[in-house]
C-alpha atoms as a PDB file:
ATOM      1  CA  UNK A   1     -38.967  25.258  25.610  1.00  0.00           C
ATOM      2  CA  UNK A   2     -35.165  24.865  25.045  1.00  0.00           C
ATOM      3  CA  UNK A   3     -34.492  21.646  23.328  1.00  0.00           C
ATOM      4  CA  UNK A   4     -32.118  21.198  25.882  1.00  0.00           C
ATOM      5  CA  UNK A   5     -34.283  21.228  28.437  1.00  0.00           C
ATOM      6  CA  UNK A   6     -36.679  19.104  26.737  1.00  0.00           C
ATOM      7  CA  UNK A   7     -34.097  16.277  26.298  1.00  0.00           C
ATOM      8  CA  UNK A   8     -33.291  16.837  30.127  1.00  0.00           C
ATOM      9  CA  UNK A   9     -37.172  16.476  31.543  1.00  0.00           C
ATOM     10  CA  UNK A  10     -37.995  13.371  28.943  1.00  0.00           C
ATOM     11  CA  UNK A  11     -34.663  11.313  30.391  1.00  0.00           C
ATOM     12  CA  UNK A  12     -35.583  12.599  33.582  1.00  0.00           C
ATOM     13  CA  UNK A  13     -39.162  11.194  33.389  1.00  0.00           C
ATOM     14  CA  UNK A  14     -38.156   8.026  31.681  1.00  0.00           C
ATOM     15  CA  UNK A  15     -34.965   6.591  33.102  1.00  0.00           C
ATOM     16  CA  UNK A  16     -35.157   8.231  36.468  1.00  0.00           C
ATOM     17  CA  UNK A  17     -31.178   9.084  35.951  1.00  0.00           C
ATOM     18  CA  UNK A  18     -28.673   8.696  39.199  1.00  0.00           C
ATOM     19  CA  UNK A  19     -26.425  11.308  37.112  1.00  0.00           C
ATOM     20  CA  UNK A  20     -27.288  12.840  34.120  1.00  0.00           C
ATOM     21  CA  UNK A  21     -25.683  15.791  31.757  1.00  0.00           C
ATOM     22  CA  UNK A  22     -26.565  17.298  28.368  1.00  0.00           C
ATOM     23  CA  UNK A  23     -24.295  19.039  27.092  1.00  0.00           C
ATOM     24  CA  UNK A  24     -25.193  21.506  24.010  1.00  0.00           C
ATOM     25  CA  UNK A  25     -21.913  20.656  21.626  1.00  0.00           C
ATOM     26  CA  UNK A  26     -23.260  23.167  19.134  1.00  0.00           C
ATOM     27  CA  UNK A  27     -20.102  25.667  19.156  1.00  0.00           C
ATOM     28  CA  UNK A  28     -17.860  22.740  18.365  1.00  0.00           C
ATOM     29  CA  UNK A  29     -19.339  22.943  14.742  1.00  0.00           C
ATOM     30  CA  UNK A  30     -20.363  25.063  11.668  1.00  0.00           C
ATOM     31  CA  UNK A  31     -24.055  26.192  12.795  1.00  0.00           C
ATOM     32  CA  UNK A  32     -25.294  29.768  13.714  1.00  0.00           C
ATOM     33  CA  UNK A  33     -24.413  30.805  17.682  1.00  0.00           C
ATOM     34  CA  UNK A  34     -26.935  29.831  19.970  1.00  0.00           C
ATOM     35  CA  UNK A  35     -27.840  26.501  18.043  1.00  0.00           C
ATOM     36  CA  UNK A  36     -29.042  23.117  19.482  1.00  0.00           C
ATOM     37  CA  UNK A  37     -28.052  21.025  16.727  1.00  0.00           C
ATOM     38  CA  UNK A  38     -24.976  19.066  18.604  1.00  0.00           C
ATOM     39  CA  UNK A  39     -25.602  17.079  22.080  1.00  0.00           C
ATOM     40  CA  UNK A  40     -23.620  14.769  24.185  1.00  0.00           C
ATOM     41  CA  UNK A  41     -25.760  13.090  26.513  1.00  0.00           C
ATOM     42  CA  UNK A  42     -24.370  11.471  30.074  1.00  0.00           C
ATOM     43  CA  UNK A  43     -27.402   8.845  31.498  1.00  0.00           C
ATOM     44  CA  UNK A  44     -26.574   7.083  34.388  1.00  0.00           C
ATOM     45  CA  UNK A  45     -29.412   4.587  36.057  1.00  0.00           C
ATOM     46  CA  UNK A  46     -29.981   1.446  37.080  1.00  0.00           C
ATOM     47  CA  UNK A  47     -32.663   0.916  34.128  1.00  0.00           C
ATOM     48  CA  UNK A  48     -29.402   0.064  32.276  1.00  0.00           C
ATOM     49  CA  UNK A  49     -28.388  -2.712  34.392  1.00  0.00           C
ATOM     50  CA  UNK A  50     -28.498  -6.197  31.672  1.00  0.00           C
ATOM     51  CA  UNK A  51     -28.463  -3.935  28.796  1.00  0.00           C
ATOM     52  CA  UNK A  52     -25.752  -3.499  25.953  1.00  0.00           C
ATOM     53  CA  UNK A  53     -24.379  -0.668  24.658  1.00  0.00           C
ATOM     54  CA  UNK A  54     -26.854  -0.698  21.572  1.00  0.00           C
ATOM     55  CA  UNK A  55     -30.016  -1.400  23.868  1.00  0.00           C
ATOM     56  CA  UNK A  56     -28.997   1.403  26.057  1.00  0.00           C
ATOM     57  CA  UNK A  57     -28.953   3.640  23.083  1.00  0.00           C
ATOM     58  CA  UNK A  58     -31.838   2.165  21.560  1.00  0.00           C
ATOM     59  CA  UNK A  59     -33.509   3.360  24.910  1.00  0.00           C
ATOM     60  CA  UNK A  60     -32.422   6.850  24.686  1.00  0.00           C
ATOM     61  CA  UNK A  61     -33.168   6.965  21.061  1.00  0.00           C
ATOM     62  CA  UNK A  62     -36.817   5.999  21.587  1.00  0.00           C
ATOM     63  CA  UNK A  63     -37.304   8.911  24.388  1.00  0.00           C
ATOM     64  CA  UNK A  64     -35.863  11.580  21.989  1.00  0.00           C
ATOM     65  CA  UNK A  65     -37.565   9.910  18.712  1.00  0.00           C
ATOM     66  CA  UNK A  66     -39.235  13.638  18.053  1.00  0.00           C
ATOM     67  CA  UNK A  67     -35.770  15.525  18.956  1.00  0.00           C
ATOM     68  CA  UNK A  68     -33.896  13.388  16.892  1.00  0.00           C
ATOM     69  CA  UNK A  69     -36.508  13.815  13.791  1.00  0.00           C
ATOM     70  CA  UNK A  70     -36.874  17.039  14.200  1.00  0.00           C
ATOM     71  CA  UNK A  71     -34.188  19.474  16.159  1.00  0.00           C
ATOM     72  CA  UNK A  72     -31.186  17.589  16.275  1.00  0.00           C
ATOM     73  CA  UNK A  73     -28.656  16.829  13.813  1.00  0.00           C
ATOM     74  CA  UNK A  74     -26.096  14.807  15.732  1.00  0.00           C
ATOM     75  CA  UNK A  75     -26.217  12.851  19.370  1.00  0.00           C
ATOM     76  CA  UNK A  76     -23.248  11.643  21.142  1.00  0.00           C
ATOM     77  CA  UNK A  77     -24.248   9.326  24.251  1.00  0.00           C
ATOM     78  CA  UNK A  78     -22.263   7.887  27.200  1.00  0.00           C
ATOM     79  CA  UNK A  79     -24.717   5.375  28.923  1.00  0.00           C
ATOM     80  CA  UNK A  80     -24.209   3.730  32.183  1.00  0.00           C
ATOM     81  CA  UNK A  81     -25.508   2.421  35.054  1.00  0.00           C
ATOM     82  CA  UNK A  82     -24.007   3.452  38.982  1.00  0.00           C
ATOM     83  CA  UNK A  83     -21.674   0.707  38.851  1.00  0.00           C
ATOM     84  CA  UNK A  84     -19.853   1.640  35.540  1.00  0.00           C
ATOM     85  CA  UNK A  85     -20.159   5.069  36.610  1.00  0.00           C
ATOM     86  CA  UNK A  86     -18.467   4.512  40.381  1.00  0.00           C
ATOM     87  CA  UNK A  87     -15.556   2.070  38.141  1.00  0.00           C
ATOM     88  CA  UNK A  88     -15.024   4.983  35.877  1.00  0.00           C
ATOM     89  CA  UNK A  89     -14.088   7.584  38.495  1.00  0.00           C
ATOM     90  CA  UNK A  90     -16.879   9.781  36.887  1.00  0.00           C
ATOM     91  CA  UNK A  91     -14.706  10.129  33.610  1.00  0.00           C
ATOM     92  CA  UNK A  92     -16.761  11.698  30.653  1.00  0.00           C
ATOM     93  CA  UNK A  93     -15.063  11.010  27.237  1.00  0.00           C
ATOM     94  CA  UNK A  94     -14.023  13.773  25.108  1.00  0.00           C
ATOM     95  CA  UNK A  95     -15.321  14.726  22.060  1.00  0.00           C
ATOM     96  CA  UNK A  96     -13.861  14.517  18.738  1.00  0.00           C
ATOM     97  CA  UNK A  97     -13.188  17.428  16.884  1.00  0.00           C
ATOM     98  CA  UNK A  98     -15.737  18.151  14.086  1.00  0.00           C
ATOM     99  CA  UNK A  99     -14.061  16.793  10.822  1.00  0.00           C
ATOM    100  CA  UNK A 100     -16.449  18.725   8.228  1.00  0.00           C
ATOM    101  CA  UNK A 101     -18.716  21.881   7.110  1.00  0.00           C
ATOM    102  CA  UNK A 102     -16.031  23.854   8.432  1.00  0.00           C
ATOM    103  CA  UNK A 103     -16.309  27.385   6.982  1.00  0.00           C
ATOM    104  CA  UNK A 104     -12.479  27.336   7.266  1.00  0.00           C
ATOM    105  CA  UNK A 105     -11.904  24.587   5.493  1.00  0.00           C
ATOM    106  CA  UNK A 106     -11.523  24.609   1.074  1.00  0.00           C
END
């Protein structure tokens, strides 16, 4: 299994998601084509609802504990719940440009 699609059917089974998107962010960095290495996640539920920022991602964290150990090198999270979502017209936040390993780069 893709480890994209194994980060999709844990949040899927553990946060029951109103809107969620992983997005493989690979490309954007210095890693062989066809890597999973670099994710942005988008979680949207109501499970979220009392929770900071840090609990959120605590929360995420602790479903992808064996991703995070072993496949990926670097998660990038938006985490919401409907509410947020609806008040933020949707918006997903860009990501920054990767500032090192650059074969490019001296």
């Amino acid at each position: 299994m893709r480890i994209q699609e194994s980060i999709e059917r844990k949040i899927t089974q553990s946060l029951t998601p109103a809107h969620l998107e992983v997005i493989n962010e690979s490309y954007m960095h210095n890693v062989p084509p066809g890597s999973e290495s670099h994710f942005k996640v988008i979680v949207v539920t109501d499970e979220f609802d009392g929770l900071n920022r840090v609990r959120r991602h605590q929360r995420v964290n602790g479903i992808l504990e064996k991703e995070l150990r072993e496949d990926i090198h670097a998660l990038s999270m938006q985490t919401m719940t409907p509410g947020e979502w609806s008040a933020s017209g949707g918006r997903v936040m860009a990501s920054p440009d990767c500032h090192g390993g650059s074969r490019n780069n001296p």
